[in-house]
C-alpha atoms as a PDB file:
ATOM      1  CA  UNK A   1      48.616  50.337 120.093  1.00  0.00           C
ATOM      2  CA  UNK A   2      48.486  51.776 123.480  1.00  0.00           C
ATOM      3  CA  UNK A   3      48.191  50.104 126.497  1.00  0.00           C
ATOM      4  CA  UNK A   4      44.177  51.270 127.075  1.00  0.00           C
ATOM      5  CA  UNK A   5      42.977  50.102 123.602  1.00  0.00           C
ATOM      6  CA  UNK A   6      44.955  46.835 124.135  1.00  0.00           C
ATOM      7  CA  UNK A   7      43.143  46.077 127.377  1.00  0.00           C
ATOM      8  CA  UNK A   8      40.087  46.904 125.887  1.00  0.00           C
ATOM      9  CA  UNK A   9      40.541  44.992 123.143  1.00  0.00           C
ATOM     10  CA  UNK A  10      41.381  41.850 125.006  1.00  0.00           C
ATOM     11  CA  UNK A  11      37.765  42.323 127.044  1.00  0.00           C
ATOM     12  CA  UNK A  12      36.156  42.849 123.707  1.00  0.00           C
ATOM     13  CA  UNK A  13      37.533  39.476 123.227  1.00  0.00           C
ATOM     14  CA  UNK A  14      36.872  37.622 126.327  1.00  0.00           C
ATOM     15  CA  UNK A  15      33.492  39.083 126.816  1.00  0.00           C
ATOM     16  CA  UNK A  16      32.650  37.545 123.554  1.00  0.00           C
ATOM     17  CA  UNK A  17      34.085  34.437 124.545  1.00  0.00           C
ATOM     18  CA  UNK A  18      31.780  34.285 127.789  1.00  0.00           C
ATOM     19  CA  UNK A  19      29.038  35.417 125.810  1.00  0.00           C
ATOM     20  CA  UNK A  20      29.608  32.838 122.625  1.00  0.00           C
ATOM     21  CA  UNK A  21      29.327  29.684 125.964  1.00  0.00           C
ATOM     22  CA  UNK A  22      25.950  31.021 127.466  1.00  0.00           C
ATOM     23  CA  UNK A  23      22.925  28.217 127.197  1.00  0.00           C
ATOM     24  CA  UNK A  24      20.663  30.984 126.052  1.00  0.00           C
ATOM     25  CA  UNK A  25      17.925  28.395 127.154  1.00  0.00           C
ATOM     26  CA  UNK A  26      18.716  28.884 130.811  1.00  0.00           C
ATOM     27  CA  UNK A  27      19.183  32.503 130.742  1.00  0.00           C
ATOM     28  CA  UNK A  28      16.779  33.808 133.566  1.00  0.00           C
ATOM     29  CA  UNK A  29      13.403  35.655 132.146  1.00  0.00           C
ATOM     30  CA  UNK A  30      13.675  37.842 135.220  1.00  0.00           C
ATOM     31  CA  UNK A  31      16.431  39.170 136.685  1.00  0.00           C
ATOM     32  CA  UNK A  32      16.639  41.561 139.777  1.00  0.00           C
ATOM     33  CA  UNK A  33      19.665  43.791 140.757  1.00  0.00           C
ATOM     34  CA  UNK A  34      20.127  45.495 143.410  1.00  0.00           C
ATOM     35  CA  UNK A  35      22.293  48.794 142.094  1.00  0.00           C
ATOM     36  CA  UNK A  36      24.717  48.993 145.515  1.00  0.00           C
ATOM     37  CA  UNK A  37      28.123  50.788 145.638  1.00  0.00           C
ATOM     38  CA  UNK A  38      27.604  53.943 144.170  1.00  0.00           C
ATOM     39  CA  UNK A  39      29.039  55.766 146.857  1.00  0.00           C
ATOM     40  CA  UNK A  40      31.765  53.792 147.774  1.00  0.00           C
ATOM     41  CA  UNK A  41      32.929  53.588 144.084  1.00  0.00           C
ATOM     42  CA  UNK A  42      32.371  57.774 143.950  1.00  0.00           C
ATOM     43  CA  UNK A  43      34.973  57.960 147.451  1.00  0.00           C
ATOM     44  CA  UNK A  44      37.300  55.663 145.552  1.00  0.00           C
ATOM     45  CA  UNK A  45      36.918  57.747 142.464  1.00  0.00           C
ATOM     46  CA  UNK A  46      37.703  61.114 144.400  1.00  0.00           C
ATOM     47  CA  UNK A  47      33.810  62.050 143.706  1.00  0.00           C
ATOM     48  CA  UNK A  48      30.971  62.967 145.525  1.00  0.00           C
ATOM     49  CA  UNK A  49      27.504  60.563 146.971  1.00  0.00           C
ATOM     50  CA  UNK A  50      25.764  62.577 144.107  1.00  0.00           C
ATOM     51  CA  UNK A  51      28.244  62.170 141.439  1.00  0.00           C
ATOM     52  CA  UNK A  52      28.451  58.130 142.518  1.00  0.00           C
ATOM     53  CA  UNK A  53      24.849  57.953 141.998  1.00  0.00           C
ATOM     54  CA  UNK A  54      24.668  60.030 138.475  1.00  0.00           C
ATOM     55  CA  UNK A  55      27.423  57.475 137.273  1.00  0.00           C
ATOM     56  CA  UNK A  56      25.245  54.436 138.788  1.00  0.00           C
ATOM     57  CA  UNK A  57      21.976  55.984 137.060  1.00  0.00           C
ATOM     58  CA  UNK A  58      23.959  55.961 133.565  1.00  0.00           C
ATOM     59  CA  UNK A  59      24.635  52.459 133.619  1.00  0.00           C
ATOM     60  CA  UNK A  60      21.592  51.643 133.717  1.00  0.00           C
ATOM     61  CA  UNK A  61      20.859  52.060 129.922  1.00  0.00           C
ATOM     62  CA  UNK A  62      23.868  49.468 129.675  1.00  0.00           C
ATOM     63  CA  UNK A  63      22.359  47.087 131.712  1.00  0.00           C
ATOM     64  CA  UNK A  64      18.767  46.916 129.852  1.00  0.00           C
ATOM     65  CA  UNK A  65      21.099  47.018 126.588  1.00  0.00           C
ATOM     66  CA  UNK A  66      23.365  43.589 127.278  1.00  0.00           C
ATOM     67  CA  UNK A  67      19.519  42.175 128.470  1.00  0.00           C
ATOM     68  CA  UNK A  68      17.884  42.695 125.303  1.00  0.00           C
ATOM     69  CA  UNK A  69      20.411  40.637 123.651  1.00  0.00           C
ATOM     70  CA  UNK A  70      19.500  37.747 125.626  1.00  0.00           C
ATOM     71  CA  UNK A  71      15.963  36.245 126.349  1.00  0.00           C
ATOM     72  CA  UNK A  72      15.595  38.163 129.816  1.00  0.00           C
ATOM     73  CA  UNK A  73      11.812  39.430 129.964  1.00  0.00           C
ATOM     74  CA  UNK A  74      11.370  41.458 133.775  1.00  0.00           C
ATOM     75  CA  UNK A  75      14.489  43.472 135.165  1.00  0.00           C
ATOM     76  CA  UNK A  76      13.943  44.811 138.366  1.00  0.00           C
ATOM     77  CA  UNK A  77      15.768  47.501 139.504  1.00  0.00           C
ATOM     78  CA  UNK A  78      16.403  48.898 142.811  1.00  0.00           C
ATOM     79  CA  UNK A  79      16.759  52.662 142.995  1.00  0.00           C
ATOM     80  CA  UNK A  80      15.721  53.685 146.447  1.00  0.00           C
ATOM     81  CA  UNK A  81      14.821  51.468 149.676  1.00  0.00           C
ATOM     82  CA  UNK A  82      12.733  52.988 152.624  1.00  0.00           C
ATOM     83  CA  UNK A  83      15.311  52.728 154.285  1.00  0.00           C
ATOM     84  CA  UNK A  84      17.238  55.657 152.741  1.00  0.00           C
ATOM     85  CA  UNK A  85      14.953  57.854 153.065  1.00  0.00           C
ATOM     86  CA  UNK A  86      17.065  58.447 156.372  1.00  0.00           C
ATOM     87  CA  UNK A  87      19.453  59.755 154.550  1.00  0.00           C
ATOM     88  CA  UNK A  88      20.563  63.561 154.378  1.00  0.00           C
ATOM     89  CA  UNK A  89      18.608  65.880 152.626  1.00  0.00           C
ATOM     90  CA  UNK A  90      21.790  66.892 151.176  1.00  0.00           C
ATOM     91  CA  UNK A  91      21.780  63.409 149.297  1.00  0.00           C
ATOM     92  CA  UNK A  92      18.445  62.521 149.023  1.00  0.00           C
ATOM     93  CA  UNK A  93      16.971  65.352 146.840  1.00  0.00           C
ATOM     94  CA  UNK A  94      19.683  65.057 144.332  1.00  0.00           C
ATOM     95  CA  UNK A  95      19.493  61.374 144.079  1.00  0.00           C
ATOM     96  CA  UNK A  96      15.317  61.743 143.809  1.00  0.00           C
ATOM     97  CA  UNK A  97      16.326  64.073 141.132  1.00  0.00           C
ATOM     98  CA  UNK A  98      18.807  61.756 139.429  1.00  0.00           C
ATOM     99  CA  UNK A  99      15.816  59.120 139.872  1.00  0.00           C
ATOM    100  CA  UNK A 100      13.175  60.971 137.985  1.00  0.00           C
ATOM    101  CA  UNK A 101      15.415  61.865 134.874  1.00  0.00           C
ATOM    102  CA  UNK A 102      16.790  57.941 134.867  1.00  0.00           C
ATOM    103  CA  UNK A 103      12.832  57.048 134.840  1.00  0.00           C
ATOM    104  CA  UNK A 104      11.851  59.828 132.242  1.00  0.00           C
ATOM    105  CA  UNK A 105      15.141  58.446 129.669  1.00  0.00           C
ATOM    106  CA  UNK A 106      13.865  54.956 130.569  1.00  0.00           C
ATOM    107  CA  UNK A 107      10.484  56.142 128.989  1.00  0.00           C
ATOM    108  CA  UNK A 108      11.785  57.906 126.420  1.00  0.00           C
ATOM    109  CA  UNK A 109      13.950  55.385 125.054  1.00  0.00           C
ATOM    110  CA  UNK A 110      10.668  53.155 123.823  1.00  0.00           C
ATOM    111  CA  UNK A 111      12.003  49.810 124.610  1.00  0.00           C
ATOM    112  CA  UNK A 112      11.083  49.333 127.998  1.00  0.00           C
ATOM    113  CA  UNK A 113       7.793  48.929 129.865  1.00  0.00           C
ATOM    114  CA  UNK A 114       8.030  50.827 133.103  1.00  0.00           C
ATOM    115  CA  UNK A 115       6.552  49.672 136.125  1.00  0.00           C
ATOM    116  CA  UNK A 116       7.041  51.125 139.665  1.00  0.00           C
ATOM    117  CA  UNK A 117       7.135  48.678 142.681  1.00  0.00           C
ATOM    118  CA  UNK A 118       7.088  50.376 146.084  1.00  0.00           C
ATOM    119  CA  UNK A 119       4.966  52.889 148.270  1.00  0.00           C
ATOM    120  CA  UNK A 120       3.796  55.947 146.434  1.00  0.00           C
ATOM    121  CA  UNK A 121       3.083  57.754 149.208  1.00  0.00           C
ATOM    122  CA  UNK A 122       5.785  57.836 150.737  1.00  0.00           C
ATOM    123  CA  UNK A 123       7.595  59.493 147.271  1.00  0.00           C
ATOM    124  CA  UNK A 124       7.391  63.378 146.889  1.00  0.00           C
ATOM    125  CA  UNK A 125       4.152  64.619 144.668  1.00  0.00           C
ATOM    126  CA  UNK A 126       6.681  65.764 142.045  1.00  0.00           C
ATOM    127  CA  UNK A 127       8.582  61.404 141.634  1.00  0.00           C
ATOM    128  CA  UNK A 128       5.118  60.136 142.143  1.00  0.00           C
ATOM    129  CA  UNK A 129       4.349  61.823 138.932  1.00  0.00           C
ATOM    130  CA  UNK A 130       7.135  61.040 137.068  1.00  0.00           C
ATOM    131  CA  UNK A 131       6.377  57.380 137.936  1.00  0.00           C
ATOM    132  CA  UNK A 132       3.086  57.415 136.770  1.00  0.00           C
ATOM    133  CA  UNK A 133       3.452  59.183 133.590  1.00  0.00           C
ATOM    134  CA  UNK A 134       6.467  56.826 132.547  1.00  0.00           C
ATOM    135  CA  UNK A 135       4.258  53.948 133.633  1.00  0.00           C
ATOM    136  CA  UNK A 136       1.537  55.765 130.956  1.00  0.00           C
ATOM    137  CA  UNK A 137       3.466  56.053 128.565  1.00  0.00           C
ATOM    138  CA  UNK A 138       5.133  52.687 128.049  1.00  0.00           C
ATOM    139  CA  UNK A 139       1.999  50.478 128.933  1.00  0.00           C
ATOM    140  CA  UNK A 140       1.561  49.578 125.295  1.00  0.00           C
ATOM    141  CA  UNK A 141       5.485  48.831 125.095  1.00  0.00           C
ATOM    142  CA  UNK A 142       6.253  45.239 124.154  1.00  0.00           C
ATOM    143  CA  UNK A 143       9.629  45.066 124.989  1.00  0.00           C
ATOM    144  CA  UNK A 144      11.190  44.072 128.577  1.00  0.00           C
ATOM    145  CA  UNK A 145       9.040  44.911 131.367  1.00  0.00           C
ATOM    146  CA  UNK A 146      11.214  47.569 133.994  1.00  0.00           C
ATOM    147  CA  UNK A 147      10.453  47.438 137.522  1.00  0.00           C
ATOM    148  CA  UNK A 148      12.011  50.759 139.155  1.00  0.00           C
ATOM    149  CA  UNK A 149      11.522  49.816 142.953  1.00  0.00           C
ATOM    150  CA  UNK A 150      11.923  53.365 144.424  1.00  0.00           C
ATOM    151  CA  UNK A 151      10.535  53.791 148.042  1.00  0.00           C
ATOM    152  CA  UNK A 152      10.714  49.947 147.735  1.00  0.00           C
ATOM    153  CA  UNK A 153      10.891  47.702 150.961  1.00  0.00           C
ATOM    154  CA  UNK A 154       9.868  44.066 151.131  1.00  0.00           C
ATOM    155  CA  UNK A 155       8.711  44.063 154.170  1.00  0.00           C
ATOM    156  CA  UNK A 156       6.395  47.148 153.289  1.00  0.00           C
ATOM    157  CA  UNK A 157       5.574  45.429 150.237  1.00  0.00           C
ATOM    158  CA  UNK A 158       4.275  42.320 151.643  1.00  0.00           C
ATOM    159  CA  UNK A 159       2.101  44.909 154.604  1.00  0.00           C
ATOM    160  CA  UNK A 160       1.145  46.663 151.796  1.00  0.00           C
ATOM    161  CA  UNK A 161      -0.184  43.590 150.001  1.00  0.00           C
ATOM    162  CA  UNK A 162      -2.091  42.171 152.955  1.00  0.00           C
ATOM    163  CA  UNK A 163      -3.628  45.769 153.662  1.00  0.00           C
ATOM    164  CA  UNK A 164      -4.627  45.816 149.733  1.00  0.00           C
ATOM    165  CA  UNK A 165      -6.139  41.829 150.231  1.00  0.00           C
ATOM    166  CA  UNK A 166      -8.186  42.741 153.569  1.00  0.00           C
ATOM    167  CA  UNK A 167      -9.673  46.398 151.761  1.00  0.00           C
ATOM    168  CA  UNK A 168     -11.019  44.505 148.582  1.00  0.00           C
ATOM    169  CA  UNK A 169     -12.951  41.420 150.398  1.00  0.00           C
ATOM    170  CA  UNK A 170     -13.685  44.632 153.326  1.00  0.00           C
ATOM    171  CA  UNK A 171     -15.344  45.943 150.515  1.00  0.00           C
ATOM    172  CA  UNK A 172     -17.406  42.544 149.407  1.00  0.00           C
ATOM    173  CA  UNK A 173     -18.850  42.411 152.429  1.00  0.00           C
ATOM    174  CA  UNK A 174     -16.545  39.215 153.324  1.00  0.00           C
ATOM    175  CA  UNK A 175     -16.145  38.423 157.018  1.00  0.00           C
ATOM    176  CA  UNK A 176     -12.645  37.766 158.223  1.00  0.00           C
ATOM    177  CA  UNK A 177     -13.738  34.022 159.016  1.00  0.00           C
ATOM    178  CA  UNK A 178     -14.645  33.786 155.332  1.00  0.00           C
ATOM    179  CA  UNK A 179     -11.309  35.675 154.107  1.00  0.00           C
ATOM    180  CA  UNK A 180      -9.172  32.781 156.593  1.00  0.00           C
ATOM    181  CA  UNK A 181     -10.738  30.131 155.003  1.00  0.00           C
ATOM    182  CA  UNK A 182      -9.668  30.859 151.519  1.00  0.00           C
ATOM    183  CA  UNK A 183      -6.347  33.273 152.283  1.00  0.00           C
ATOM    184  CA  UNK A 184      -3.597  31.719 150.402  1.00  0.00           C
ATOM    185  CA  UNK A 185       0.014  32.407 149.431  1.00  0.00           C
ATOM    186  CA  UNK A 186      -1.160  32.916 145.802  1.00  0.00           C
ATOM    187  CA  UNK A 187      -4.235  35.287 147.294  1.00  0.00           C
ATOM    188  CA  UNK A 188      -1.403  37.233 148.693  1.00  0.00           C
ATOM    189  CA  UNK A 189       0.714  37.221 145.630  1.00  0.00           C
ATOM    190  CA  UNK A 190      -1.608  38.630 143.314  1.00  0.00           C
ATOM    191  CA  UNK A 191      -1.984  42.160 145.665  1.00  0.00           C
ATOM    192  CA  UNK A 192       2.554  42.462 145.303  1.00  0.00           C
ATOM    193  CA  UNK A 193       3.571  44.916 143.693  1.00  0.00           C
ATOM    194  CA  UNK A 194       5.258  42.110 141.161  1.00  0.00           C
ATOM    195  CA  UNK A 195       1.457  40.972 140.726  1.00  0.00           C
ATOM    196  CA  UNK A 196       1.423  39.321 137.177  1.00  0.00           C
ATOM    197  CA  UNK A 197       4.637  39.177 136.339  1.00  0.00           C
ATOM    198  CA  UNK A 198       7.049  35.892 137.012  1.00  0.00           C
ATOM    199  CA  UNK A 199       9.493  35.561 140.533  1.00  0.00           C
ATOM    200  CA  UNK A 200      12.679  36.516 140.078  1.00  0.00           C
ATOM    201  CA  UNK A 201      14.959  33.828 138.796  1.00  0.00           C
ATOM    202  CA  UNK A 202      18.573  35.513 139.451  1.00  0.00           C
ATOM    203  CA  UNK A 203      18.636  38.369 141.818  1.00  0.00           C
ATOM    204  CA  UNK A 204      22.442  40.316 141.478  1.00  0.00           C
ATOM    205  CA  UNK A 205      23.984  41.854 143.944  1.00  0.00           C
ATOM    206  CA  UNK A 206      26.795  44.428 143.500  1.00  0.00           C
ATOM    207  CA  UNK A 207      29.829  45.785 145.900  1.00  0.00           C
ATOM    208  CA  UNK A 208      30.548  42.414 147.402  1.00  0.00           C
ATOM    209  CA  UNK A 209      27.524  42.557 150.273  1.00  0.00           C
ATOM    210  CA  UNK A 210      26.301  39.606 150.631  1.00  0.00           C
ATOM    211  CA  UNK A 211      22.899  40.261 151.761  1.00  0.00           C
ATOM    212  CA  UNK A 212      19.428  41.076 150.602  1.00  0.00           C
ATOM    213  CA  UNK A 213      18.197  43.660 152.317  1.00  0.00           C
ATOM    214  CA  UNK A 214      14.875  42.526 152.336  1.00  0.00           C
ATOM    215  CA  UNK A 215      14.600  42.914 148.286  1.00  0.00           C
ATOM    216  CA  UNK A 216      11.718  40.993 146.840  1.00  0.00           C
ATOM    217  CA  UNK A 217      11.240  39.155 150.368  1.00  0.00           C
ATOM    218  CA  UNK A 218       7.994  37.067 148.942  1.00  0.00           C
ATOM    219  CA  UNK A 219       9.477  36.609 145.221  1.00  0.00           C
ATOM    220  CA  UNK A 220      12.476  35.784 145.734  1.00  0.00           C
ATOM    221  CA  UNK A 221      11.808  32.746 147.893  1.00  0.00           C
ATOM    222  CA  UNK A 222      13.337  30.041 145.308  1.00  0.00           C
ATOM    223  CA  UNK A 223      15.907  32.812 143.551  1.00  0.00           C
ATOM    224  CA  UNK A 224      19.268  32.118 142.885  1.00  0.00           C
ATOM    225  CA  UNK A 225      21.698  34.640 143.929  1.00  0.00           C
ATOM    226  CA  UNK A 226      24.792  36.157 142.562  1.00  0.00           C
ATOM    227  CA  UNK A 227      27.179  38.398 144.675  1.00  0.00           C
ATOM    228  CA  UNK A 228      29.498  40.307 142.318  1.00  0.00           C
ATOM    229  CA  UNK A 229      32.199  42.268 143.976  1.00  0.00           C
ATOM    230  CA  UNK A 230      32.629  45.551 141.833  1.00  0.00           C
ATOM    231  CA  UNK A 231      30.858  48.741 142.493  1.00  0.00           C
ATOM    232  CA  UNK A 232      27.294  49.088 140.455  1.00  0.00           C
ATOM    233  CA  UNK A 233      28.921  52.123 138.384  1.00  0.00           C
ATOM    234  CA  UNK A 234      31.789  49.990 137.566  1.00  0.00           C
ATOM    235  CA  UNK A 235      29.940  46.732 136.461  1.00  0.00           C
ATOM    236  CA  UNK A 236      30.575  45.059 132.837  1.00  0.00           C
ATOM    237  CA  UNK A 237      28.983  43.411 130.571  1.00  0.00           C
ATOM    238  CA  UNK A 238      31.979  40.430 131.299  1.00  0.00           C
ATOM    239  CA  UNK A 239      29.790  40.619 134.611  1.00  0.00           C
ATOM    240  CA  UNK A 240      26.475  40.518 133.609  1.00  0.00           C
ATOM    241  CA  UNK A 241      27.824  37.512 131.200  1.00  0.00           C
ATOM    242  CA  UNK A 242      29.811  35.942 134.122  1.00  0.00           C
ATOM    243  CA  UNK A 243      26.280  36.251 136.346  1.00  0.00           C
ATOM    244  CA  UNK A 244      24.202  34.245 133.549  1.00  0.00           C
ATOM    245  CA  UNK A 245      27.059  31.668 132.993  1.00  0.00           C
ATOM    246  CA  UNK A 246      26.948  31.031 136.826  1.00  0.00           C
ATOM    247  CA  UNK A 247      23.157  30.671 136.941  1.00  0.00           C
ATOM    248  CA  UNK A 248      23.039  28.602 133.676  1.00  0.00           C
ATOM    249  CA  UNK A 249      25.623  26.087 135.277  1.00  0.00           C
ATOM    250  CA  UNK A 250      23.077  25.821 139.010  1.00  0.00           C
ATOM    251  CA  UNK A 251      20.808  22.787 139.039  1.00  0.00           C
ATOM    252  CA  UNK A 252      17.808  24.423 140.419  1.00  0.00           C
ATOM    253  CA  UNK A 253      15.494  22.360 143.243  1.00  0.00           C
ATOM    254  CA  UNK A 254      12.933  24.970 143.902  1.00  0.00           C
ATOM    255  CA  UNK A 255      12.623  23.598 147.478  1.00  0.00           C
ATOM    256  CA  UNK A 256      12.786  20.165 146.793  1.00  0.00           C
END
């Protein structure tokens, strides 16, 4: 036996051994990741930003794969903040590229609903499309629900949601000293982009940042968070397992 099927044997093992202790009653039904590293793994890895981001695109089948085994209902994934749209245009085509075929597959595969969260507009005509027709094409899907945040920022989100709450009452004829008196934080939470669906109960974090980045500002106001070290490309199912064990062991307080 060599020494790479050994190894991989004994994480065959141990990730079973993780998996086998799980409380599969705690598991979170909605778990958001934010997908960060792929370009410092790709530098490691001798590669380039675009190959970093093709290898951090393919594991995201892997990732919906070791969810389905558990009870986890809502993955949300972020793809692309607002923020780097200030990247090069060297980078950022590619990676919209490597976006729309990771969205089309996603489609494709028929287990996943797919649901874009961000600004639209701010996408090129040809990933707006892609967006909607995956979104089309999976709305009668019954398996877990896929956010792709792409052009996603939660500050813009939560703009975005108070522009969407003043345009319908605009449009009822109801004064802004009507809309104050009844404005709430669940008024506001039915214009997200989330709208529907439950808060986030774990939100991951890869590459050892320990930071949000202003992902799911609103939703993720009583989340617990998990900072795993390892670049996204490079992330395991031992991690994945590793992240539920360490929520399922958290006594959550929800404020109180």
């Amino acid at each position: 036996m060599t020494s790479v099927n050994l190894r991989d044997l004994v994480y065959g093992l141990y990730a079973r051994r993780v998996g086998g202790r799980l409380d599969h009653a705690q598991v979170p039904k909605h778990i958001g990741v934010i997908l960060d590293g792929n370009r410092r793994w790709a530098k490691a890895s001798g590669g380039s930003a675009v190959q970093g981001h093709q290898a951090g695109a393919d594991k995201i089948s892997e990732l919906l794969g070791w969810c389905s085994e558990t009870d986890v209902e809502v993955v949300t994934l972020w793809l692309l903040s607002t923020d780097n749209f200030d990247r090069p245009e060297a980078e950022l085509v590619p990676l919209l590229r490597i976006i729309e075929n990771t969205v089309r597959q996603l489609a494709a595969d028929g287990r996943w609903r797919v649901h874009h969260v961000g600004t639209l507009d701010l996408l090129p005509a040809q990933t707006q499309l892609v967006l909607k027709e995956a979104e089309a094409a999976t709305s009668d899907v019954e398996g877990i629900i896929v956010n792709v945040a792409v052009g996603y920022g939660g500050r813009q989100e939560i703009a975005d949601a108070v522009r969407s709450l003043l345009l319908e009452h605009s449009s009822k004829g109801t004064t802004f000293e009507e809309l104050a008196e009844v404005v709430s934080t669940d008024l506001i939470s039915e214009h997200l982009y989330t709208r529907g669906q439950p808060d986030p109960d774990l939100v991951i974090r890869t590459s050892g940042e320990q930071r949000l980045s202003g992902f799911m500002l609103w939703q993720s106001a009583h989340s617990e968070y998990y900072f795993c070290e390892v670049f996204w490309p490079a992330f395991r199912k031992v991690d994945f397992l590793r992240a539920l064990r360490d929520y399922a062991a958290r006594h959550r307080r929800y404020g109180a």
